[in-house]
Protein backbone atom coordinates (compact mmCIF):
# COMPACT_ATOMS: atom_id res chain seq x y z
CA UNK A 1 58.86 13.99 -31.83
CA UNK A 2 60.08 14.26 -28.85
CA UNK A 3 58.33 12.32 -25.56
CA UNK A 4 55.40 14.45 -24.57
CA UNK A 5 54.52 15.29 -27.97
CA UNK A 6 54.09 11.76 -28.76
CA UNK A 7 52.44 11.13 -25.39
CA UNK A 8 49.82 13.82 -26.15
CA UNK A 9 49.37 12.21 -30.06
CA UNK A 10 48.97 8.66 -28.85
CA UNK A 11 46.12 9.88 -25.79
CA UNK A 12 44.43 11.93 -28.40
CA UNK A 13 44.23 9.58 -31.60
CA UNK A 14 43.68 6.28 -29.46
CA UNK A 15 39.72 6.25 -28.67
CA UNK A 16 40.20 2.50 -28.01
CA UNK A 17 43.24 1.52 -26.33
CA UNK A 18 43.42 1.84 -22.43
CA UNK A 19 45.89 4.43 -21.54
CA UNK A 20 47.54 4.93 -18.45
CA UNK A 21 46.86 9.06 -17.81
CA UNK A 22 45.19 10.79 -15.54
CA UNK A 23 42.95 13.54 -16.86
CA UNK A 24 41.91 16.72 -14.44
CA UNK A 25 39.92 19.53 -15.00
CA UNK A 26 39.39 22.43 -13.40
CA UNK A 27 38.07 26.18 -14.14
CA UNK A 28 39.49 27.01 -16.79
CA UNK A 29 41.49 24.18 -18.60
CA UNK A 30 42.07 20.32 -19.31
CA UNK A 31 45.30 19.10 -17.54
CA UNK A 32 46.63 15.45 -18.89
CA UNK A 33 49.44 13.55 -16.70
CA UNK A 34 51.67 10.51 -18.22
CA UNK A 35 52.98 7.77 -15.69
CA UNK A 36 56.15 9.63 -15.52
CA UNK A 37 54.86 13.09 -14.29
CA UNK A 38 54.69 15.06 -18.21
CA UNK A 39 52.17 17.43 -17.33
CA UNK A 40 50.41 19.26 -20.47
CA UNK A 41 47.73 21.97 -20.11
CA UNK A 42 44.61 22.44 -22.76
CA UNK A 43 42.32 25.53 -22.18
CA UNK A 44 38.66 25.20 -22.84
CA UNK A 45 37.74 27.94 -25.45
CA UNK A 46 36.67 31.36 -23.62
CA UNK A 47 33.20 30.93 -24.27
CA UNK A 48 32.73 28.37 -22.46
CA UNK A 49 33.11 30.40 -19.34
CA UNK A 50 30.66 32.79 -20.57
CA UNK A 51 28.41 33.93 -17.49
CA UNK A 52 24.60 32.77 -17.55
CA UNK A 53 23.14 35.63 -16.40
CA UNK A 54 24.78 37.95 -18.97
CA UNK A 55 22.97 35.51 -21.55
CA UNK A 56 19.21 35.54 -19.40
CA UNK A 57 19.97 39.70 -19.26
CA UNK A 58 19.44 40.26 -23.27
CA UNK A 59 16.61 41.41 -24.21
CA UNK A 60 15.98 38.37 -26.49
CA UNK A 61 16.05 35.98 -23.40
CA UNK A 62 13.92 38.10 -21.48
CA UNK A 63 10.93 38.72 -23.90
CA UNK A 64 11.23 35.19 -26.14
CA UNK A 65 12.58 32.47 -23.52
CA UNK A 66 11.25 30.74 -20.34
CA UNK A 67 11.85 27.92 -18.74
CA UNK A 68 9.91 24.97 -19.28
CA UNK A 69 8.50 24.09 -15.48
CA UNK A 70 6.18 21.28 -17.18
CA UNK A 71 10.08 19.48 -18.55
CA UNK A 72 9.75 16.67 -16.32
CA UNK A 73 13.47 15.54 -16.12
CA UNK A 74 15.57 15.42 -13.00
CA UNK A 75 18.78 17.65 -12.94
CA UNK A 76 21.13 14.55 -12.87
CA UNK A 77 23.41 14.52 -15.16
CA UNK A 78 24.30 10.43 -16.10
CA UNK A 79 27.39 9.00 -16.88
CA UNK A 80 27.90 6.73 -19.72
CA UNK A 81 30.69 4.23 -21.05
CA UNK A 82 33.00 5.46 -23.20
CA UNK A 83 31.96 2.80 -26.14
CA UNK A 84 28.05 4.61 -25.78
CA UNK A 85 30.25 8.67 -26.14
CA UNK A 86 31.38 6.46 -29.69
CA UNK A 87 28.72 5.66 -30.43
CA UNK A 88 26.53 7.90 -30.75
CA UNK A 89 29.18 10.48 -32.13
CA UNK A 90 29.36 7.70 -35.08
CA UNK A 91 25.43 8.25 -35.38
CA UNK A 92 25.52 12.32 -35.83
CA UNK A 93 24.74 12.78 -39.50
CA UNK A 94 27.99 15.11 -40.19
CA UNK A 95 30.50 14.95 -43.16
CA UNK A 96 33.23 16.30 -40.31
CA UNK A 97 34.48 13.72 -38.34
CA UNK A 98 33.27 13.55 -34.65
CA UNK A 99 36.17 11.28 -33.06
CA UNK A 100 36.23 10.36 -29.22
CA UNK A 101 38.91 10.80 -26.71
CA UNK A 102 39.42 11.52 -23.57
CA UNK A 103 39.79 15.01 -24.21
CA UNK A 104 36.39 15.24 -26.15
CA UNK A 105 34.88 13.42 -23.02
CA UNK A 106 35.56 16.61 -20.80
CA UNK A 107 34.26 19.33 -22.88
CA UNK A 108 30.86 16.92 -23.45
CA UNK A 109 31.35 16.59 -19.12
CA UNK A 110 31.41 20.21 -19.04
CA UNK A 111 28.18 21.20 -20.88
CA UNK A 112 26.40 18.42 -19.25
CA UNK A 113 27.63 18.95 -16.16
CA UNK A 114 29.16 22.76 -15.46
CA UNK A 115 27.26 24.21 -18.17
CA UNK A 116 23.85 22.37 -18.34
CA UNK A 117 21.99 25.59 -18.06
CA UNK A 118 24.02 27.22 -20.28
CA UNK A 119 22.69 24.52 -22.79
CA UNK A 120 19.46 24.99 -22.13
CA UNK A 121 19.70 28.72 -22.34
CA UNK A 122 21.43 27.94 -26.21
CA UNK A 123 18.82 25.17 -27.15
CA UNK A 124 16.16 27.78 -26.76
CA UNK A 125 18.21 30.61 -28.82
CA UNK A 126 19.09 28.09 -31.22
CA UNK A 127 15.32 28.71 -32.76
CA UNK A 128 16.30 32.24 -33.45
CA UNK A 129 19.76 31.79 -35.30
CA UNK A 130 19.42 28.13 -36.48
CA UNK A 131 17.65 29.21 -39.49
CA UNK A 132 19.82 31.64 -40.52
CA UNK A 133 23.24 29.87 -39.97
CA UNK A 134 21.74 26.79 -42.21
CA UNK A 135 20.86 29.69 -45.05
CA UNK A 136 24.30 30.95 -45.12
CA UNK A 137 26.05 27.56 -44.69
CA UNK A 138 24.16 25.99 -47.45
CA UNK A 139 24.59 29.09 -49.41
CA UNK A 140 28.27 28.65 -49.57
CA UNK A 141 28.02 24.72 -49.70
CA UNK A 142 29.37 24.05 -46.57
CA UNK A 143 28.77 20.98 -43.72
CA UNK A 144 25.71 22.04 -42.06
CA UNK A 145 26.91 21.26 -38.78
CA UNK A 146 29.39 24.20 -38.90
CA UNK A 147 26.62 26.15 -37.60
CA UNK A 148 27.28 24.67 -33.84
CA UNK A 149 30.55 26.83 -34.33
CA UNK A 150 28.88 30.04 -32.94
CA UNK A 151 27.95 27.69 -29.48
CA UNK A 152 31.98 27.70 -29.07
CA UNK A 153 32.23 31.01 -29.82
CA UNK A 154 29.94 32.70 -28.40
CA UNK A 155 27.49 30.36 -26.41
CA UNK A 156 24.58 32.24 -28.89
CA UNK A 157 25.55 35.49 -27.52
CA UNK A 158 25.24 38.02 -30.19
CA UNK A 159 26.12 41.11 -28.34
CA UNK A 160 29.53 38.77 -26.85
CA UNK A 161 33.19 40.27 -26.91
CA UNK A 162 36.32 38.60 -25.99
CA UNK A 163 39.25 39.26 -24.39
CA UNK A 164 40.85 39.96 -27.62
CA UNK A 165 38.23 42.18 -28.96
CA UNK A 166 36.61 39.18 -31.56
CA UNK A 167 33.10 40.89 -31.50
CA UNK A 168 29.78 38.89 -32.46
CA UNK A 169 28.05 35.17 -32.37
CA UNK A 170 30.71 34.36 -35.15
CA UNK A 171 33.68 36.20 -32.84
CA UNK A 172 35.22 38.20 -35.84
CA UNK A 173 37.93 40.55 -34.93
CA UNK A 174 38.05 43.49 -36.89
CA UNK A 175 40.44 42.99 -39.34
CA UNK A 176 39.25 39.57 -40.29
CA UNK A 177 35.81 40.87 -40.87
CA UNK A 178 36.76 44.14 -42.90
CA UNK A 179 38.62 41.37 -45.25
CA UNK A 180 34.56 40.19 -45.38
CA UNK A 181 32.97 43.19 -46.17
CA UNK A 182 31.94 43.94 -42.37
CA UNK A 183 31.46 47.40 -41.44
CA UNK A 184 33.07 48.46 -38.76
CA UNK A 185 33.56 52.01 -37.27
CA UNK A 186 32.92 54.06 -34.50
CA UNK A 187 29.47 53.58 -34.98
CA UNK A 188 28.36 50.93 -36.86
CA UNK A 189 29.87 47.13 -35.99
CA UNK A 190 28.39 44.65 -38.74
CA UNK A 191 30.04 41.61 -36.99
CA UNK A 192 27.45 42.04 -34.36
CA UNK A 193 24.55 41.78 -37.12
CA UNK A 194 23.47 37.52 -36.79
CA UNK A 195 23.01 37.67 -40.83
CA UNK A 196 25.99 39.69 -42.25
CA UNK A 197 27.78 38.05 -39.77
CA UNK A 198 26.91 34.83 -40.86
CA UNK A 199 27.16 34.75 -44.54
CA UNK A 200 31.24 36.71 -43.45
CA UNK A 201 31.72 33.72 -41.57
CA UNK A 202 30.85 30.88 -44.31
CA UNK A 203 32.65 32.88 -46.80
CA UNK A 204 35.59 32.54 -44.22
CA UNK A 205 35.33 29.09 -43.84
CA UNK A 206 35.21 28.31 -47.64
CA UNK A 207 37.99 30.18 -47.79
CA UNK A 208 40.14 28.58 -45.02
CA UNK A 209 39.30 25.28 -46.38
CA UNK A 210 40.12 25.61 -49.94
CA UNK A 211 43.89 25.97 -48.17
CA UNK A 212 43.59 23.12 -45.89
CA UNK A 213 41.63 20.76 -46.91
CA UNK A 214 40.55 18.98 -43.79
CA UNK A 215 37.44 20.74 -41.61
CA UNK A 216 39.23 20.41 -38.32
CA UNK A 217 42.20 22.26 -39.42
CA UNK A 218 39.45 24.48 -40.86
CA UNK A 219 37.74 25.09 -37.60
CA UNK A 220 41.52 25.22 -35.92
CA UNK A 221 42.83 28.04 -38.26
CA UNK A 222 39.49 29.63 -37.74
CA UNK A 223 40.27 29.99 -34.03
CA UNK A 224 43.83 30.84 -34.00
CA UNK A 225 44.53 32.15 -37.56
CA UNK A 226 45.84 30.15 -40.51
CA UNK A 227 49.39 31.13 -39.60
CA UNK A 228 49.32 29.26 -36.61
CA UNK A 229 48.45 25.95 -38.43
CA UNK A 230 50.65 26.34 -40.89
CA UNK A 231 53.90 26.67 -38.11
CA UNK A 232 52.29 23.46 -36.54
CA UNK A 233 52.53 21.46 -39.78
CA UNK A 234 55.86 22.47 -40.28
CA UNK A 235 57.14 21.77 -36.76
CA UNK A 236 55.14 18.48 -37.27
CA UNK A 237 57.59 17.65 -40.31
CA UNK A 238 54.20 18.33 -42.84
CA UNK A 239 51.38 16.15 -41.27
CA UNK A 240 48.31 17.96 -41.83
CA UNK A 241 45.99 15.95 -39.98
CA UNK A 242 44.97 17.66 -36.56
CA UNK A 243 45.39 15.17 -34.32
CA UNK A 244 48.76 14.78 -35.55
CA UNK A 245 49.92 18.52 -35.16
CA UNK A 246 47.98 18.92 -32.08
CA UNK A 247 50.86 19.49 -29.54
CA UNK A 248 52.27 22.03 -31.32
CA UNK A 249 48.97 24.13 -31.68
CA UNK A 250 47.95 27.11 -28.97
CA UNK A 251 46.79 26.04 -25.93
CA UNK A 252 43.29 27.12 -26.71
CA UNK A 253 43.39 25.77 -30.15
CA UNK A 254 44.07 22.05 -28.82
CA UNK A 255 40.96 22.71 -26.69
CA UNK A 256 39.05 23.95 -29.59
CA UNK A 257 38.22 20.99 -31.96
CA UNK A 258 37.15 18.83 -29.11
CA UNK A 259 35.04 21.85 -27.90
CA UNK A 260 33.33 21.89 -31.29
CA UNK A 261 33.06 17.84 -31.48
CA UNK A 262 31.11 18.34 -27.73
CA UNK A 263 28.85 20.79 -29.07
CA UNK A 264 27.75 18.98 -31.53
CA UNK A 265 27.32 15.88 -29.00
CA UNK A 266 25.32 18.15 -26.40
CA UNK A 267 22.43 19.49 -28.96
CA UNK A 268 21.59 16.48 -30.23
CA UNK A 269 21.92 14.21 -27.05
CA UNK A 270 20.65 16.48 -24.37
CA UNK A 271 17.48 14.75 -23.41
CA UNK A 272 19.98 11.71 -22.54
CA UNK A 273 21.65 14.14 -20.30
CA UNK A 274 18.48 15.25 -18.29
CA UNK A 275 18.96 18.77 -19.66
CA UNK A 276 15.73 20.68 -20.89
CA UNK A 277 15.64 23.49 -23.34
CA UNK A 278 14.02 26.72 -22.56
CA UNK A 279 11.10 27.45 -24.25
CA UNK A 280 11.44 29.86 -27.12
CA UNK A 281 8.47 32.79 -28.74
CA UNK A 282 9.94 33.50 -31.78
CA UNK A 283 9.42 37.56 -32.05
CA UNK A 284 7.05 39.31 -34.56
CA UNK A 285 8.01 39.82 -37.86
CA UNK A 286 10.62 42.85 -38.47
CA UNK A 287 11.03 44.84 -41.68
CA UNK A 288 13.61 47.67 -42.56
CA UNK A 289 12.91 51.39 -43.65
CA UNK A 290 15.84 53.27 -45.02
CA UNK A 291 16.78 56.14 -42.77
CA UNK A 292 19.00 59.00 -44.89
CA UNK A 293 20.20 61.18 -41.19
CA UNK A 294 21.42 60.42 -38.23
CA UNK A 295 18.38 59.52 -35.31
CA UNK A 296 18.89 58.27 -31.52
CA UNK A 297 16.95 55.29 -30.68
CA UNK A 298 15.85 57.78 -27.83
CA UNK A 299 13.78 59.71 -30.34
CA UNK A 300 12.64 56.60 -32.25
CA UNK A 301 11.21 55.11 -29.17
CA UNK A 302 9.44 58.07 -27.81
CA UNK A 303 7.61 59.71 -30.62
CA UNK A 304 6.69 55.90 -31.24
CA UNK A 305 6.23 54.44 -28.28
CA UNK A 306 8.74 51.64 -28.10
CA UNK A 307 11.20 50.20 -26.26
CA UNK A 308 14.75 51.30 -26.34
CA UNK A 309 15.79 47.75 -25.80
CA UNK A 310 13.44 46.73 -28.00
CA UNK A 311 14.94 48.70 -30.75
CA UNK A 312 18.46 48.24 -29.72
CA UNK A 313 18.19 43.50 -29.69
CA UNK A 314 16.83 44.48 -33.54
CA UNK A 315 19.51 46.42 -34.71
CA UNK A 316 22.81 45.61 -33.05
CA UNK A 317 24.67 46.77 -35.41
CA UNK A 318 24.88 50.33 -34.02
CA UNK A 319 27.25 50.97 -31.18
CA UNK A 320 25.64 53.80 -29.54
CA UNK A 321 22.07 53.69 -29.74
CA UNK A 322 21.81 55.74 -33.25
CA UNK A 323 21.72 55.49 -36.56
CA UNK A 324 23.94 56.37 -38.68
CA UNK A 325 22.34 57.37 -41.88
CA UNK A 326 24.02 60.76 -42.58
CA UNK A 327 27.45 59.43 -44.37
CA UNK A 328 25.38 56.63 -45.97
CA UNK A 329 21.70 55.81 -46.19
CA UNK A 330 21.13 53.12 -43.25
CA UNK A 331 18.45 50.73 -42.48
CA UNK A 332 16.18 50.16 -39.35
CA UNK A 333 14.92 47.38 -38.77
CA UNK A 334 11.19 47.47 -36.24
CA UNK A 335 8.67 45.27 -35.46
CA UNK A 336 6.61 44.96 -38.85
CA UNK A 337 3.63 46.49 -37.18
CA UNK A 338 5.38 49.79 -36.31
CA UNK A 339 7.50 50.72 -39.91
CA UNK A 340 4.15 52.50 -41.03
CA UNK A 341 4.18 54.72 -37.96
CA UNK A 342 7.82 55.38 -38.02
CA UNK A 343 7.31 56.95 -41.87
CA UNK A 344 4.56 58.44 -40.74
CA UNK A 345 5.81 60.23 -37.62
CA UNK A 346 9.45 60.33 -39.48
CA UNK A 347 9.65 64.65 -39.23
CA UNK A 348 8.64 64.55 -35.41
CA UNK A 349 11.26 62.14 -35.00
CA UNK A 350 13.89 63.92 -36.41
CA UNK A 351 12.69 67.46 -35.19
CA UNK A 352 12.74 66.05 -31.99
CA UNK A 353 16.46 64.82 -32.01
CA UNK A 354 19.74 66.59 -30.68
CA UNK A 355 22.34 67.09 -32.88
CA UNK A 356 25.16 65.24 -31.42
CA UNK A 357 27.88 67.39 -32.83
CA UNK A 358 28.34 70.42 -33.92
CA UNK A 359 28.26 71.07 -38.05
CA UNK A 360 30.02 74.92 -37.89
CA UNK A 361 31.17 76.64 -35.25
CA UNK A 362 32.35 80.29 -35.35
CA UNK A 363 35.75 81.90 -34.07
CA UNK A 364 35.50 84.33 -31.65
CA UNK A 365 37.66 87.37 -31.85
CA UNK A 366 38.83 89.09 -29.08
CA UNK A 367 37.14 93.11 -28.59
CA UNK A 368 40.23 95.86 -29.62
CA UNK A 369 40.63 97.26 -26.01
CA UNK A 370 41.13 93.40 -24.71
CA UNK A 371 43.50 92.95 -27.70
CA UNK A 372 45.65 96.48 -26.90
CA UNK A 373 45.65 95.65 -23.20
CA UNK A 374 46.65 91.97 -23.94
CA UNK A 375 49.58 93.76 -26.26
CA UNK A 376 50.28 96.05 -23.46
CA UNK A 377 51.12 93.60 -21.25
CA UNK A 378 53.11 91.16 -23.12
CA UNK A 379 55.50 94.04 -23.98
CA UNK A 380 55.83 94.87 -20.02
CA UNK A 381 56.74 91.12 -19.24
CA UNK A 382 59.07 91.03 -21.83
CA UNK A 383 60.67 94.43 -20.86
CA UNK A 384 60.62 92.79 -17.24
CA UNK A 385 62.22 89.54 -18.11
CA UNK A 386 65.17 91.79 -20.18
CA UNK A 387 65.87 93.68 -16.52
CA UNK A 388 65.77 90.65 -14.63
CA UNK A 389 65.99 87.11 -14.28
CA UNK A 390 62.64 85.39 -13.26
CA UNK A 391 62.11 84.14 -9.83
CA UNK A 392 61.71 80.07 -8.35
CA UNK A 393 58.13 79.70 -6.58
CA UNK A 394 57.85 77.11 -4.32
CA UNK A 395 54.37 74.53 -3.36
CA UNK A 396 54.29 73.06 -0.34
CA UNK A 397 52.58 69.30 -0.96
CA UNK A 398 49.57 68.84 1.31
CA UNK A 399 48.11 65.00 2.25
CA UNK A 400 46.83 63.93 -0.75
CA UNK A 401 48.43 65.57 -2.69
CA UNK A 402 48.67 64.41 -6.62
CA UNK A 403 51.17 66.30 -9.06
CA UNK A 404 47.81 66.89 -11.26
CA UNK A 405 46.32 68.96 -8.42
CA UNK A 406 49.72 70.41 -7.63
CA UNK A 407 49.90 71.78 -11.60
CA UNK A 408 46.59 73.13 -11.62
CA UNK A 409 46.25 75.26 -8.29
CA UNK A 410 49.27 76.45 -9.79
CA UNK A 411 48.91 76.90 -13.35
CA UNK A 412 51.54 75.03 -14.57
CA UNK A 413 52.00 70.90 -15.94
CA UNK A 414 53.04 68.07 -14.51
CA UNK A 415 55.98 67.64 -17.10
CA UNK A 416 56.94 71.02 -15.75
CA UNK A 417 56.48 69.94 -12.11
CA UNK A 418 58.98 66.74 -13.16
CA UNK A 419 61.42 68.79 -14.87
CA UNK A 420 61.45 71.48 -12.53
CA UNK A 421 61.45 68.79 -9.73
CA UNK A 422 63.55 65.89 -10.86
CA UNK A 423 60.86 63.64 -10.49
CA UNK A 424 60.00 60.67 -12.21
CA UNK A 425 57.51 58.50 -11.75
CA UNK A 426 54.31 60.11 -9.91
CA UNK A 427 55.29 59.41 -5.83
CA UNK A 428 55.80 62.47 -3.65
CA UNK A 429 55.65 63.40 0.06
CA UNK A 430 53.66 65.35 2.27
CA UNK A 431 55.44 68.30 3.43
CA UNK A 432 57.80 68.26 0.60
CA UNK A 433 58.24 71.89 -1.43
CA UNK A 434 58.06 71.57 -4.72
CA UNK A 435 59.46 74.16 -7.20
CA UNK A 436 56.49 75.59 -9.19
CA UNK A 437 58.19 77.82 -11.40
C-alpha cells in the first residue's frame, strides 16, 4: 500500500486511537488531511443534497404530512463524545455492523445538523414505505435494517432521479431493474412503483450478497456496481473487508457505507438530536381495477371528480399521466371509495378521451392535372439544365442572422449552406454574402 492508502485505512478502521487529521466538510464532500499535507476527498452520496422543498412539493407531503407545532424541542442540534456516537451504534439491534469513525461522524453531523429537516420530512414518510420495505426484506430473508437504504438513495423520494438516470426510492437504473423484472418503457417506469420496486431491490441485494459475503460490500456494490468492488479487492491484493479496500473504491462509494451507518444512527436517535418528525395521515385505502385501453388521468379525473395529482402520487408508475392498457391489460390503482364509480362511469371515460395517436392514416394522391403539370415541369428544368449550367445565388446575412433562418427564407439546408460556403462550425457575420445555391 502505498502512504495515503494506508493513511486513509488506519483513520477509517481506528474508532479508538487518537489520530492526528484534520477532517473538513463542505457542500458537497468529506475532505481528510494527514500531518504531512495528503489530502483525500470523499463525496457524500447525491441524495443527500436532495432539495427540501422538492420533497414538501409531492403530493404525499402535502395531503398526509404537517409539522408537529405542539413538538416541544429546541432546534439545537447537541454535540456528543465520540465514546456516546459508539455507543449507541453498538446498541442498534442490526446483524450489519454499525462501526464509528470519523468519517461516519460527518454524515451523522450532516443529518443532524445540514439536513435536520430533511429528517424530519423522512421520519414522517417513513410511515408510508416502512411497512412495505420490512415485507419485501423479510420476504427475501434479509437484515431488516436494509430498509434505511432508500434514505441514502433517495431521502424517501419516490418520484427522485439522479444525475445518472437511477430512477425511484430504490435508485434503479434501467438496466439493473429490467435484469429484475421492472418495466420500463416510454410509458410505464416500474422502478418508480414503492412495491415492485422494493421486492427488485431485495432480490438485488440477495443476489449481490450471495457473491460477497459481507453486507457492506453488499451495500458498496449496490452503489457503484459489483465490478467496481471486485477491481478494489484486487488492487487491495484480495482483502474483502470494506474498510480495507476503501481507498481504492469511487469517491462516492467511500462516502456511501458511512452514509448508510448515519442513517441508521439518525432514525433511531433523533429525539437526542432535538429533531421532530412531521406528523404523518396515512391515506385511505386504494384498490386496483384492471383497465384493457389506453385512458389519460385527465379523463379519469373529470368524469370522476378527482384530482389529477391525486391520481398521479397513486400510480407513479406511468410517465405521462396515462395508462397504458392497450398493449397489455394495466392496473389503476384509486382511492377504495372511488373504484365502484370508475367501473361504473368506465364508457364516459373512455368516450370522453383523445386518441393520442393516430391508428390509420390514408395517402393522399395527387389530382391528374397537378400530376401532368408537376410532369410538365420537371421535363422543362431538365431540358433547361441540358442548355445551361445553373446559376450561384447569393444571401446577404442580416444581424441576427442564424444559418437555420438563412436555409429556410431560402429553401435550402444548412449542410448545403456549409458546403456551398466552406463553413464549419455555426459563426457568421453580418454583412457577409453567402452563396445560396
Amino acid at each position: 500500500m502505498n502512504k495515503k492508502t494506508l493513511f486513509l485505512a488506519a483513520l477509517l478502521l481506528s474508532a479508538t486511537c487518537a489520530m492526528q487529521a484534520q477532517i473538513e466538510v463542505d457542500d458537497d464532500e468529506i475532505i481528510l488531511t494527514d500531518e504531512e499535507g495528503e489530502v483525500e476527498e470523499i463525496d457524500f452520496p447525491e441524495a443527500m443534497d436532495l432539495n427540501l422543498d422538492s420533497l414538501l412539493g409531492l403530493y404525499s407531503s402535502k395531503n398526509y404530512l404537517q409539522t408537529d407545532n405542539d413538538c416541544r424541542m429546541t432546534d439545537e442540534n447537541p454535540q456528543y463524545d465520540r465514546e456516546v456516537y459508539i455507543d449507541r451504534l453498538k446498541r442498534l439491534p442490526t446483524v450489519m455492523e454499525m462501526p464509528y469513525n470519523e468519517v461516519v461522524r460527518a454524515c451523522i453531523d450532516r443529518y443532524t445538523g445540514r439536513l435536520r429537516r430533511t429528517v424530519s420530512f423522512m421520519l414522517g414518510a417513513a410511515n408510508f414505505y416502512m411497512p412495505i420495505f420490512e415485507e419485501a426484506l423479510e420476504a427475501y430473508q434479509l437484515p431488516l435494517e436494509l430498509k434505511y437504504l432508500p434514505i441514502i438513495e433517495s431521502s424517501l423520494n419516490p418520484t427522485a432521479v439522479s444525475r445518472a438516470g437511477a430512477t425511484g426510492l430504490w435508485q434503479f437504473m434501467i438496466t439493473t431493474g429490467k435484469m429484475y423484472g421492472l418495466e420500463v418503457n416510454s410509458y410505464v417506469d416500474e422502478r418508480r412503483d414503492p412495491v415492485k420496486a422494493s421486492y427488485a431491490a431485495a432480490h438485488y441485494l440477495r443476489d449481490l450478497y450471495k457473491v460477497f459475503g459481507d453486507w457492506n460490500l453488499v451495500i458498496a456494490a449496490y452503489n457503484c456496481g459489483p465490478e467496481n468492488i471486485n477491481k478494489a479487492i484486487h488492487r487491495a491484493g484480495g482483502e474483502k473487508d470494506y474498510w480495507q479496500i476503501y481507498p481504492y473504491l469511487p469517491q462516492e462509494t467511500r462516502g456511501y457505507v458511512p452514509a448508510f451507518i448515519a442513517a441508521n444512527y439518525v432514525m433511531n436517535y433523533y429525539c437526542e438530536h432535538n429533531i421532530c418528525p412531521m406528523l404523518s395521515q396515512l391515506p385511505a385505502k386504494t384498490d386496483t381495477v384492471i383497465v384493457d385501453r389506453n385512458v389519460s388521468f385527465a379523463s379519469i379525473a373529470r368524469v370522476c371528480g378527482l384530482d389529477v395529482q391525486l391520481i398521479r402520487s397513486l400510480n407513479p408508475v406511468y410517465r405521462r399521466d396515462l395508462v397504458s392498457g392497450l398493449a397489455a391489460p394495466a392496473t389503476l390503482r384509486l382511492p377504495l371509495n372511488d373504484i365502484t364509480r370508475f367501473i361504473d362511469l368506465q364508457d364516459s371515460i373512455y368516450a370522453s378521451d383523445v386518441e393520442l395517436k393516430r391508428a390509420e392514416v390514408e395517402v393522399v394522391e395527387r389530382p391528374a392535372i397537378a400530376v401532368a403539370t408537376h410532369k410538365a415541369r420537371s421535363t422543362a428544368r431538365q431540358k433547361g439544365h441540358r442548355g445551361r449550367s445553373a446559376r450561384a445565388s447569393y444571401s446577404t446575412v442580416r444581424k441576427g442572422d442564424t444559418l437555420s433562418a438563412i436555409a429556410r427564407r431560402n429553401g435550402t439546408t444548412v449542410a448545403k449552406l456549409r458546403k456551398l460556403n466552406g463553413i464549419r462550425g455555426n459563426n457568421i457575420r453580418a454583412g457577409k454574402k453567402l452563396r445560396v445555391k
